[in-house]
N, C-alpha and C. Protein backbone atom coordinates (compact mmCIF):
# COMPACT_ATOMS: atom_id res chain seq x y z
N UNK A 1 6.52 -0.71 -22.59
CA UNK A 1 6.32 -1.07 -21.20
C UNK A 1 5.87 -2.53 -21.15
N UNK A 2 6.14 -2.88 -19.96
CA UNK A 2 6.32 -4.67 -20.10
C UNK A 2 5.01 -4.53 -18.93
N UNK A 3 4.58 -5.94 -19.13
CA UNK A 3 3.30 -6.21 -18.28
C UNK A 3 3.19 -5.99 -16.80
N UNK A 4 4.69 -6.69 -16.35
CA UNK A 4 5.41 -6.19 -15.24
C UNK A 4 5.34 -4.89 -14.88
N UNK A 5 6.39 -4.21 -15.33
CA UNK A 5 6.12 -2.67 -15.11
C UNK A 5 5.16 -1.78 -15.03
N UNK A 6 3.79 -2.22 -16.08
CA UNK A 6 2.85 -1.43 -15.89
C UNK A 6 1.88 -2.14 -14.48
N UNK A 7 1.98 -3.28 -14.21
CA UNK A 7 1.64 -3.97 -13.06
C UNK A 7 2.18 -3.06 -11.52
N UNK A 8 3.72 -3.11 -11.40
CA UNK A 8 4.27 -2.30 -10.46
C UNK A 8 3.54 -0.66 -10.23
N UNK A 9 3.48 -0.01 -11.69
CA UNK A 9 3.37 0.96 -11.84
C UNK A 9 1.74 1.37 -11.07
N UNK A 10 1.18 0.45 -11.53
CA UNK A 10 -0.24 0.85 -11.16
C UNK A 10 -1.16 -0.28 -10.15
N UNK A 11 -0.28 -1.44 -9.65
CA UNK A 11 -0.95 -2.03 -8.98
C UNK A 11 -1.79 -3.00 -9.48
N UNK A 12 -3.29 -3.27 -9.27
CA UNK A 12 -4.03 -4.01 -10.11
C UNK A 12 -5.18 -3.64 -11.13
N UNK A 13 -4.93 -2.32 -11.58
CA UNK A 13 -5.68 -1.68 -11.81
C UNK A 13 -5.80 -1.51 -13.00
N UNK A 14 -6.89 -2.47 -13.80
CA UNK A 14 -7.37 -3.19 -14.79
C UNK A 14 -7.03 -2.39 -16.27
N UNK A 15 -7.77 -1.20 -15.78
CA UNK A 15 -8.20 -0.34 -17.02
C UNK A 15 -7.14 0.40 -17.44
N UNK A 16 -5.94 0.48 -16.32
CA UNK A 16 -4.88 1.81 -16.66
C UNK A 16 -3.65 0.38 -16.84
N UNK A 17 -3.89 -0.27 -16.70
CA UNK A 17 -2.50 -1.43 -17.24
C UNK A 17 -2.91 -1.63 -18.90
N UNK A 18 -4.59 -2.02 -19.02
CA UNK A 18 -5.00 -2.35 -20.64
C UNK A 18 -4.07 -0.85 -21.11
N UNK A 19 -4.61 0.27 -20.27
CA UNK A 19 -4.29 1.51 -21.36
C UNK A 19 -3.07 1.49 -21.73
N UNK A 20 -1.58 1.42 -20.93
CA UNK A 20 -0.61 1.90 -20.74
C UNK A 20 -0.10 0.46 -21.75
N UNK A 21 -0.38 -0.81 -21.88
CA UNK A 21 -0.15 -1.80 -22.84
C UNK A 21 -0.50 -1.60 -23.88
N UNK A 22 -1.99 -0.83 -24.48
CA UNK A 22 -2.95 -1.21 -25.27
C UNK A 22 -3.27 -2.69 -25.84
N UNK A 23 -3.84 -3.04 -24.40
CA UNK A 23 -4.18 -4.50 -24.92
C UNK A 23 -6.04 -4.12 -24.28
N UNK A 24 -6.78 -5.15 -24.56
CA UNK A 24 -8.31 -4.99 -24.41
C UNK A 24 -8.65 -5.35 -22.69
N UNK A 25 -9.14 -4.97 -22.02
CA UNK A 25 -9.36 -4.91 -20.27
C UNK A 25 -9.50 -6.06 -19.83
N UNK A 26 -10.45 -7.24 -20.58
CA UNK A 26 -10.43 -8.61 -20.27
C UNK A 26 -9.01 -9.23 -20.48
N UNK A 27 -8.25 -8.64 -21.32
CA UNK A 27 -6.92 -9.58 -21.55
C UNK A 27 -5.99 -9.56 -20.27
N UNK A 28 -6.13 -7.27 -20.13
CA UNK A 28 -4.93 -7.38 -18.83
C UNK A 28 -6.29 -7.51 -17.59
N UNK A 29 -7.13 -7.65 -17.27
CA UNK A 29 -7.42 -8.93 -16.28
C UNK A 29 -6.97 -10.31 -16.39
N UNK A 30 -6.80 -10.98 -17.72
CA UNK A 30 -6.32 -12.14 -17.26
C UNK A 30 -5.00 -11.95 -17.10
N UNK A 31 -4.30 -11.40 -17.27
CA UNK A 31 -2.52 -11.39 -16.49
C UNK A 31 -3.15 -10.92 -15.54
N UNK A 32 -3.19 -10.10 -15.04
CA UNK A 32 -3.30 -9.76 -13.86
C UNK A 32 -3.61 -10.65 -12.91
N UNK A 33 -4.53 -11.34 -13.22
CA UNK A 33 -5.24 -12.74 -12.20
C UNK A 33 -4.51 -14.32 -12.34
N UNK A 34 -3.25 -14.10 -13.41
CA UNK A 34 -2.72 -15.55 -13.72
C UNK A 34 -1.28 -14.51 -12.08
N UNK A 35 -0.60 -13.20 -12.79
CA UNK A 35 -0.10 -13.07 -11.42
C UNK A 35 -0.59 -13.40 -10.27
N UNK A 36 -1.58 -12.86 -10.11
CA UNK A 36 -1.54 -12.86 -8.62
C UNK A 36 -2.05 -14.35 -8.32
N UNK A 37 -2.43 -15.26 -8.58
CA UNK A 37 -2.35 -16.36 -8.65
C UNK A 37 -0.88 -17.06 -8.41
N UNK A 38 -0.10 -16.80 -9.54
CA UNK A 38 1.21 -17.69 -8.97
C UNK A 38 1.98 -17.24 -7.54
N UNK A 39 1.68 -15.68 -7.57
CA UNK A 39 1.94 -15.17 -6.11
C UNK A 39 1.48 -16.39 -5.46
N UNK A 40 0.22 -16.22 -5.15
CA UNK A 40 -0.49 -17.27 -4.01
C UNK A 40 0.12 -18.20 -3.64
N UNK A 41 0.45 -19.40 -5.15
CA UNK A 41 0.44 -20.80 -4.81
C UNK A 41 1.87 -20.88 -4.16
N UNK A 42 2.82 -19.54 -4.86
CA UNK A 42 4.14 -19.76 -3.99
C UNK A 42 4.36 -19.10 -2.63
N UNK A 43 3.05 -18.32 -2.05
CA UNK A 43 3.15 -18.28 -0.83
C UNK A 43 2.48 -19.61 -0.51
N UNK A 44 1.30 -20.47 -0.79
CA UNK A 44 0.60 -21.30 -0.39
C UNK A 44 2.08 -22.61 -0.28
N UNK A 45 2.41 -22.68 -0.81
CA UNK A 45 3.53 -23.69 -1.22
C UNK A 45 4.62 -23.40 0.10
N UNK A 46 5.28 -21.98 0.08
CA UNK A 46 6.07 -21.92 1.39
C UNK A 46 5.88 -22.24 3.01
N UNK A 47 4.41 -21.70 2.70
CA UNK A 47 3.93 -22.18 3.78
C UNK A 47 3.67 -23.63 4.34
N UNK A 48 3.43 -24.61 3.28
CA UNK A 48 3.28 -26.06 3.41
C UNK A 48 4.09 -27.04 4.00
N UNK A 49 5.68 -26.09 3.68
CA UNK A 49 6.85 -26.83 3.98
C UNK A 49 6.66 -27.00 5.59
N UNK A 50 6.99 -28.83 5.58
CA UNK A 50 7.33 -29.11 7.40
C UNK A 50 7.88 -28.25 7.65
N UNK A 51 8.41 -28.17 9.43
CA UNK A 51 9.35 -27.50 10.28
C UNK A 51 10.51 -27.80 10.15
C-alpha cells in the first residue's frame, strides 16, 4: 500500500496510516503534514491568480 492509498483510505489518521505502512507515527505525521501542506499552497496559489 502506497502512502497515498493508505491516506485516501483512512483520511488523516496518524496511527492507522503508520500501521497499514509500518512506518513509525512521527514519520506518517510528517507525510501527512508535507500533504496537506502542498494541498494548501495550491489552493493558496489558485486563489492568488488576478481576475
Amino acid at each position: 500500500m502506497t502512502f497515498l492509498e493508505a491516506f485516501t483510505k483512512y483520511g488523516p489518521d496518524v496511527e492507522r496510516i503508520a500501521q497499514a505502512l509500518k512506518i513509525t507515527p512521527p514519520e506518517a505525521d510528517r507525510l501527512v503534514n508535507e500533504l496537506m501542506d502542498r494541498r494548501y499552497e495550491k489552493r493558496a496559489q489558485y486563489c492568488r491568480r488576478p481576475a
